[in-house]
C-alpha atoms as a PDB file:
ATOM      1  CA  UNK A   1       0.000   0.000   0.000  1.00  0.00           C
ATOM      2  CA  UNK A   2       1.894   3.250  -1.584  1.00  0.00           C
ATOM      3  CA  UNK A   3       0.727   6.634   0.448  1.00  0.00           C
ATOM      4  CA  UNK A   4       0.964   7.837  -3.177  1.00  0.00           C
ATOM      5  CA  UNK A   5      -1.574   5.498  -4.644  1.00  0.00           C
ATOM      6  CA  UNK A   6      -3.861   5.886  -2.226  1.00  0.00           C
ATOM      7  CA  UNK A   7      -3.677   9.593  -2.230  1.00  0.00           C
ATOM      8  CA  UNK A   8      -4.185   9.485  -5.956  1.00  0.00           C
ATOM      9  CA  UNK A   9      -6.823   7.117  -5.651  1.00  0.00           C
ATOM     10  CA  UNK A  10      -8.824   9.514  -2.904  1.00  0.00           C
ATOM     11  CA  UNK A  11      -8.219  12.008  -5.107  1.00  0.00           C
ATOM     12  CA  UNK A  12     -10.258  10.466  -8.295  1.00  0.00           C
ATOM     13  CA  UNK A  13     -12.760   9.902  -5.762  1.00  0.00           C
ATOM     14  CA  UNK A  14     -12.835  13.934  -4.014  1.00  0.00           C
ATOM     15  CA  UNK A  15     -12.960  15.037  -8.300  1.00  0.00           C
ATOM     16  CA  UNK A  16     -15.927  12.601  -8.573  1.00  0.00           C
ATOM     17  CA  UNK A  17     -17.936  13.724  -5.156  1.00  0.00           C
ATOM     18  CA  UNK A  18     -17.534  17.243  -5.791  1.00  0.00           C
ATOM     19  CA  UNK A  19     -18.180  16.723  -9.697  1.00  0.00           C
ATOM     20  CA  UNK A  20     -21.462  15.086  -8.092  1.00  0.00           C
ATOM     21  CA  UNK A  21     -22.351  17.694  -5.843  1.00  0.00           C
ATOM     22  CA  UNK A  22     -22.026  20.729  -8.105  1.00  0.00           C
ATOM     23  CA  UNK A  23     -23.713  18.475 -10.762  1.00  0.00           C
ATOM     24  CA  UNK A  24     -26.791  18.244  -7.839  1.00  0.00           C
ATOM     25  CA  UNK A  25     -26.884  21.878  -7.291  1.00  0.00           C
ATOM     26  CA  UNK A  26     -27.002  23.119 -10.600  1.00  0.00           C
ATOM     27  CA  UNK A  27     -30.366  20.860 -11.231  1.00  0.00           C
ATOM     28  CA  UNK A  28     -28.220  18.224 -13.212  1.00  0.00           C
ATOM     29  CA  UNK A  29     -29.985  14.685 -13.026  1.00  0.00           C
ATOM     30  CA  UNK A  30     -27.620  11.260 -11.509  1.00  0.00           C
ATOM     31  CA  UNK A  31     -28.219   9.589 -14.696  1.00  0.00           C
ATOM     32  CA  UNK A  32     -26.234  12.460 -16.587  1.00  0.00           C
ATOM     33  CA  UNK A  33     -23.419  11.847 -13.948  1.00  0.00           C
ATOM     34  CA  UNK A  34     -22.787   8.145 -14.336  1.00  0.00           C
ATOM     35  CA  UNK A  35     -19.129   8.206 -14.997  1.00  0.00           C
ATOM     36  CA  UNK A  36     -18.601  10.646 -12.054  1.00  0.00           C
ATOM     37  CA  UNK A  37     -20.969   8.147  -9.780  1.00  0.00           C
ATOM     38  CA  UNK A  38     -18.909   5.164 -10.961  1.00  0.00           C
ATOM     39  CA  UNK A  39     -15.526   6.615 -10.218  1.00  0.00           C
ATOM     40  CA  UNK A  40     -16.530   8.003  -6.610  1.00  0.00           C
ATOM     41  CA  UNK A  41     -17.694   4.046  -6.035  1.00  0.00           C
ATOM     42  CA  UNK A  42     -14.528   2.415  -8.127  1.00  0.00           C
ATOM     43  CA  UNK A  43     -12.601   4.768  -5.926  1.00  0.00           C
ATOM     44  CA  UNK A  44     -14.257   3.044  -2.483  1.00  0.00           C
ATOM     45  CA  UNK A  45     -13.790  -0.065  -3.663  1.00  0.00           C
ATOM     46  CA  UNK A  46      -9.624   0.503  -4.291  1.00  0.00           C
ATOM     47  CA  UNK A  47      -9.575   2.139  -1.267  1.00  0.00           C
ATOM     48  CA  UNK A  48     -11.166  -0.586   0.783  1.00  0.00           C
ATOM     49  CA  UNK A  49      -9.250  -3.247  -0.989  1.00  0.00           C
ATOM     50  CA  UNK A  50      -5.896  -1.875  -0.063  1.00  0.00           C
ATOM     51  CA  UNK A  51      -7.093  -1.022   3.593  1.00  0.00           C
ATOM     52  CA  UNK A  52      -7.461  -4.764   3.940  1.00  0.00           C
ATOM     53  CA  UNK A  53      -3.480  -4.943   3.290  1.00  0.00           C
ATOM     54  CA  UNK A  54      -0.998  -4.515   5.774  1.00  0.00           C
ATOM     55  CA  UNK A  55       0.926  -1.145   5.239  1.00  0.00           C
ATOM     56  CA  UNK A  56       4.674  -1.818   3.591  1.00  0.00           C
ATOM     57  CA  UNK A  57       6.199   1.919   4.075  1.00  0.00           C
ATOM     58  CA  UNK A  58       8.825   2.408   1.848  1.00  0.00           C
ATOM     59  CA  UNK A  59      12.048   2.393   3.701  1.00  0.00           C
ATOM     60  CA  UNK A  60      13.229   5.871   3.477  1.00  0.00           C
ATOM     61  CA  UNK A  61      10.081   7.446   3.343  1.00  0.00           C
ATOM     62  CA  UNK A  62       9.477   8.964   6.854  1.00  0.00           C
ATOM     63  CA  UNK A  63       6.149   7.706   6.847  1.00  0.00           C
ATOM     64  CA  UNK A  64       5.426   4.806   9.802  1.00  0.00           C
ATOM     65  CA  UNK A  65       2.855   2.135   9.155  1.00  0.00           C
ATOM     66  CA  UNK A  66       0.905   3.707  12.126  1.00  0.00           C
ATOM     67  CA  UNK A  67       0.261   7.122  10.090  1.00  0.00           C
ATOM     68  CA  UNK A  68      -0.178   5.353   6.968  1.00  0.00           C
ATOM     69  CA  UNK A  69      -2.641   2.759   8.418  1.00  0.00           C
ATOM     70  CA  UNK A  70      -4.671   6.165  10.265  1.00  0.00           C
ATOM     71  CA  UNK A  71      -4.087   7.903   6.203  1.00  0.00           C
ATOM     72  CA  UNK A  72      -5.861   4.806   4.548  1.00  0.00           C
ATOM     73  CA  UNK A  73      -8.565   4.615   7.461  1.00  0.00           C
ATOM     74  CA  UNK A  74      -9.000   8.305   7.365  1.00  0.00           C
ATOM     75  CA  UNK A  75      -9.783   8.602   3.139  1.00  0.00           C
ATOM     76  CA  UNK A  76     -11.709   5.503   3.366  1.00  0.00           C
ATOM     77  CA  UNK A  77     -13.788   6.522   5.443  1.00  0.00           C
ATOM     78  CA  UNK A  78     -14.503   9.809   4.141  1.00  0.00           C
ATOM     79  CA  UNK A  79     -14.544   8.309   0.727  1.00  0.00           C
ATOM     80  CA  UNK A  80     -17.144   6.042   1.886  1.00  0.00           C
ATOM     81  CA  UNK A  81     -19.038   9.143   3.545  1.00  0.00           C
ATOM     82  CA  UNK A  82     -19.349  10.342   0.353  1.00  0.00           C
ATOM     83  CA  UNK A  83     -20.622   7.245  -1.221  1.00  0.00           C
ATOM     84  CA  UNK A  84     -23.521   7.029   1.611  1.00  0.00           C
ATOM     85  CA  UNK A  85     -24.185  10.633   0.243  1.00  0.00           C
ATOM     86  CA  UNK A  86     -24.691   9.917  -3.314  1.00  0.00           C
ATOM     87  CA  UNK A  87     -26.290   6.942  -2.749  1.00  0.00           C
ATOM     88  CA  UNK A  88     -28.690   8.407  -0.364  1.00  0.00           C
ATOM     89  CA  UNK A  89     -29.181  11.263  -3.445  1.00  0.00           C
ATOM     90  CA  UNK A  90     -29.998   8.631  -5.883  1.00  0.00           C
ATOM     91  CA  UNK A  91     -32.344   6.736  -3.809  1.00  0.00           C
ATOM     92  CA  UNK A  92     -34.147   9.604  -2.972  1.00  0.00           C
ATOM     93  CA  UNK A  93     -34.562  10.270  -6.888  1.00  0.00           C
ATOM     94  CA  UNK A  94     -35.051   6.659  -7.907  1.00  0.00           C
ATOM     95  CA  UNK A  95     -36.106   4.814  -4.764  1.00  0.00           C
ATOM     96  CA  UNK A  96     -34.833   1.488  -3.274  1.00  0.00           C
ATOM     97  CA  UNK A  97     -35.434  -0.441  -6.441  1.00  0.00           C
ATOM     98  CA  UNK A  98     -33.566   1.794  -8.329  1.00  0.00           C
ATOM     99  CA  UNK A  99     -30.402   1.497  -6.439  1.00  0.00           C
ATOM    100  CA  UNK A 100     -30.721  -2.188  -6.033  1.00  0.00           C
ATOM    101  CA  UNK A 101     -31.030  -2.434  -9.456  1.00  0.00           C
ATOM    102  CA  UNK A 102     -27.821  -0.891 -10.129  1.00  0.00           C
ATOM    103  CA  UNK A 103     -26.007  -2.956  -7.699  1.00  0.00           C
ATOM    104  CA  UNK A 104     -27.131  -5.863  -9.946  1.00  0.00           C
ATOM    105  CA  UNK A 105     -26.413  -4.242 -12.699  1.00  0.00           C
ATOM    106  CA  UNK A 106     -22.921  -3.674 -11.196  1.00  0.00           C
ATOM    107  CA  UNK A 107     -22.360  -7.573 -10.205  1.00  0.00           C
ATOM    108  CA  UNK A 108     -23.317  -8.407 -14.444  1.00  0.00           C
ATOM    109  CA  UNK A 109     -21.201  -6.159 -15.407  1.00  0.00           C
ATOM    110  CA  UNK A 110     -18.221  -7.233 -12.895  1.00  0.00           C
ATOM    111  CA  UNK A 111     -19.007 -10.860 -14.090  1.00  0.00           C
ATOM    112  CA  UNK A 112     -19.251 -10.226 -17.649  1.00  0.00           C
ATOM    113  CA  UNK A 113     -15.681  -8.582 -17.381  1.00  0.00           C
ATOM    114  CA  UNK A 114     -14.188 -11.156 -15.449  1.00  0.00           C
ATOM    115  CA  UNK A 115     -15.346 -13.931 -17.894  1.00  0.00           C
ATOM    116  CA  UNK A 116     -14.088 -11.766 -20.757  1.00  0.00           C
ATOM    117  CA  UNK A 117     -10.109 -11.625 -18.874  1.00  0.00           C
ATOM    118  CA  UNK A 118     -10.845 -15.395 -18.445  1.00  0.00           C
ATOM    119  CA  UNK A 119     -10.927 -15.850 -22.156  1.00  0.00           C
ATOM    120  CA  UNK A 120      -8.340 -13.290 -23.249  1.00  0.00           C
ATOM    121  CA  UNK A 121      -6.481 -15.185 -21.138  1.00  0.00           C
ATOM    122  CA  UNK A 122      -6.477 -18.340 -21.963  1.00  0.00           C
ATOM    123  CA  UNK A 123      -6.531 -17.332 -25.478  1.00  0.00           C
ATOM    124  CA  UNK A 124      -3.235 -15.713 -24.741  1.00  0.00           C
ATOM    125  CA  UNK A 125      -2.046 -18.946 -23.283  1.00  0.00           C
ATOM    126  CA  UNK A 126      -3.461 -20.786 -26.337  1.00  0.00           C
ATOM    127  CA  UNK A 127      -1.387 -18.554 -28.707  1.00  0.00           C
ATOM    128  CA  UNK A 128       1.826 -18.798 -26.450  1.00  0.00           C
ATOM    129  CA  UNK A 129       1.005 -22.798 -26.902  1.00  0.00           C
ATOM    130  CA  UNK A 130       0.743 -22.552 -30.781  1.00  0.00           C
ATOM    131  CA  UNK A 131       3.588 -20.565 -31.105  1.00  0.00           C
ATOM    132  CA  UNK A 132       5.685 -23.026 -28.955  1.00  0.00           C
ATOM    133  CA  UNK A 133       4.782 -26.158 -30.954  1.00  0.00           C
ATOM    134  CA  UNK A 134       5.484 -23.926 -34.468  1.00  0.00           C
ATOM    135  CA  UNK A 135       9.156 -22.988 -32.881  1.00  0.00           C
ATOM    136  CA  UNK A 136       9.621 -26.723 -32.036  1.00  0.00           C
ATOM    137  CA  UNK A 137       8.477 -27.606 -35.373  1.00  0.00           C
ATOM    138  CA  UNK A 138      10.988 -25.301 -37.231  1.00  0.00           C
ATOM    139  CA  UNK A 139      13.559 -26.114 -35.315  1.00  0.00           C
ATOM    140  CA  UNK A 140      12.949 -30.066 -36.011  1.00  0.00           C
ATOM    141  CA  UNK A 141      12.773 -28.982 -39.746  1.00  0.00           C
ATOM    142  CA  UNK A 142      16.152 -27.383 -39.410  1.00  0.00           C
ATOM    143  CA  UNK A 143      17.976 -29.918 -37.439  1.00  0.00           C
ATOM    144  CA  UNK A 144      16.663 -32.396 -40.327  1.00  0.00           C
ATOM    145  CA  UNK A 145      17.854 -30.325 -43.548  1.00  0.00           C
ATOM    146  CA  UNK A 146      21.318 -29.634 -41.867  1.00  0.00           C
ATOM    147  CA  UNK A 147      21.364 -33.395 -40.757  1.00  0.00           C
ATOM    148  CA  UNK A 148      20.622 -34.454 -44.684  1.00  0.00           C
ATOM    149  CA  UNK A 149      22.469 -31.995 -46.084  1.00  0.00           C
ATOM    150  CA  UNK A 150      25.866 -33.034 -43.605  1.00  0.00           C
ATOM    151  CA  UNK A 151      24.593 -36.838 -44.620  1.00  0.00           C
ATOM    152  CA  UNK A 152      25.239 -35.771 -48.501  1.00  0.00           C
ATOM    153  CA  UNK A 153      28.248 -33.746 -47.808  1.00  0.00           C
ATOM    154  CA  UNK A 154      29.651 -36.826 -46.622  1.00  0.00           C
ATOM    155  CA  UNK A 155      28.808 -39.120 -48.797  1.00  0.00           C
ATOM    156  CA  UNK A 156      29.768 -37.261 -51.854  1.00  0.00           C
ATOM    157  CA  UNK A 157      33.097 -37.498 -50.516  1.00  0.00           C
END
């Protein structure tokens, strides 16, 4: 867990709150905010996920694991703060269904992508398979027209 990652990664998620917020009080509907929404909650999800890992401080960096762990706990929490905000927002515009309906909407979508890396890659693996069999079969080829061709050599002479 980098202290600059994670202050990167809060800071995607502070653009995408106060995107959000000054999208709400100029009248601007959630649905014409979606990419801001979805980075604010891509942004609590990376932030969780490296919360759950122990801090590694770099060595000369200064920083002890205590004040990093407190700097990850701190953003997260905020970041989530702001999450609880929007989604209370969005409920309040598109009720309960609504936002349950985007979190399954969310889980397709997750799924859909993971089954798509799955094939890319073992397609990739595939490929690297191919083009292993096609090297050993070249290199057979070779090692057989030098072997004939040091076979002739020899018994021309």
């Amino acid at each position: 867990m980098d202290p600059a990652t994670i202050s990167l990664i809060f800071g995607g998620a502070k653009m995408a709150y106060e995107a959000i917020k000054s999208g709400i009080k100029v009248g601007k509907e959630l649905q014409g905010m979606a990419s801001d929404v979805a980075k604010l909650y891509g942004s609590v999800a990376k932030l969780t996920q490296l919360s759950a890992k122990p801090p590694k401080p770099k060595l000369f960096s200064g920083v002890s694991v205590e004040e990093m762990a407190m700097d990850i706990v701190v953003k997260r929490k905020q970041a989530e703060a702001w999450y609880h905000e929007v989604k209370n927002a969005f409920v309040a515009e598109y009720g309960l269904r609504g936002w349950e309906e985007v979190q399954r909407e969310i889980v397709h979508i997750q799924k859909q992508q993971k089954a798509a890396q799955a094939a890319a890659q073992k397609e990739h693996e595939e490929s690297m398979h191919q083009l292993k069999v096609l090297g050993m079969a070249g290199l057979l080829v070779v090692m057989l027209v030098i072997g004939m061709i040091v076979t002739i050599s020899l018994s021309i002479k």
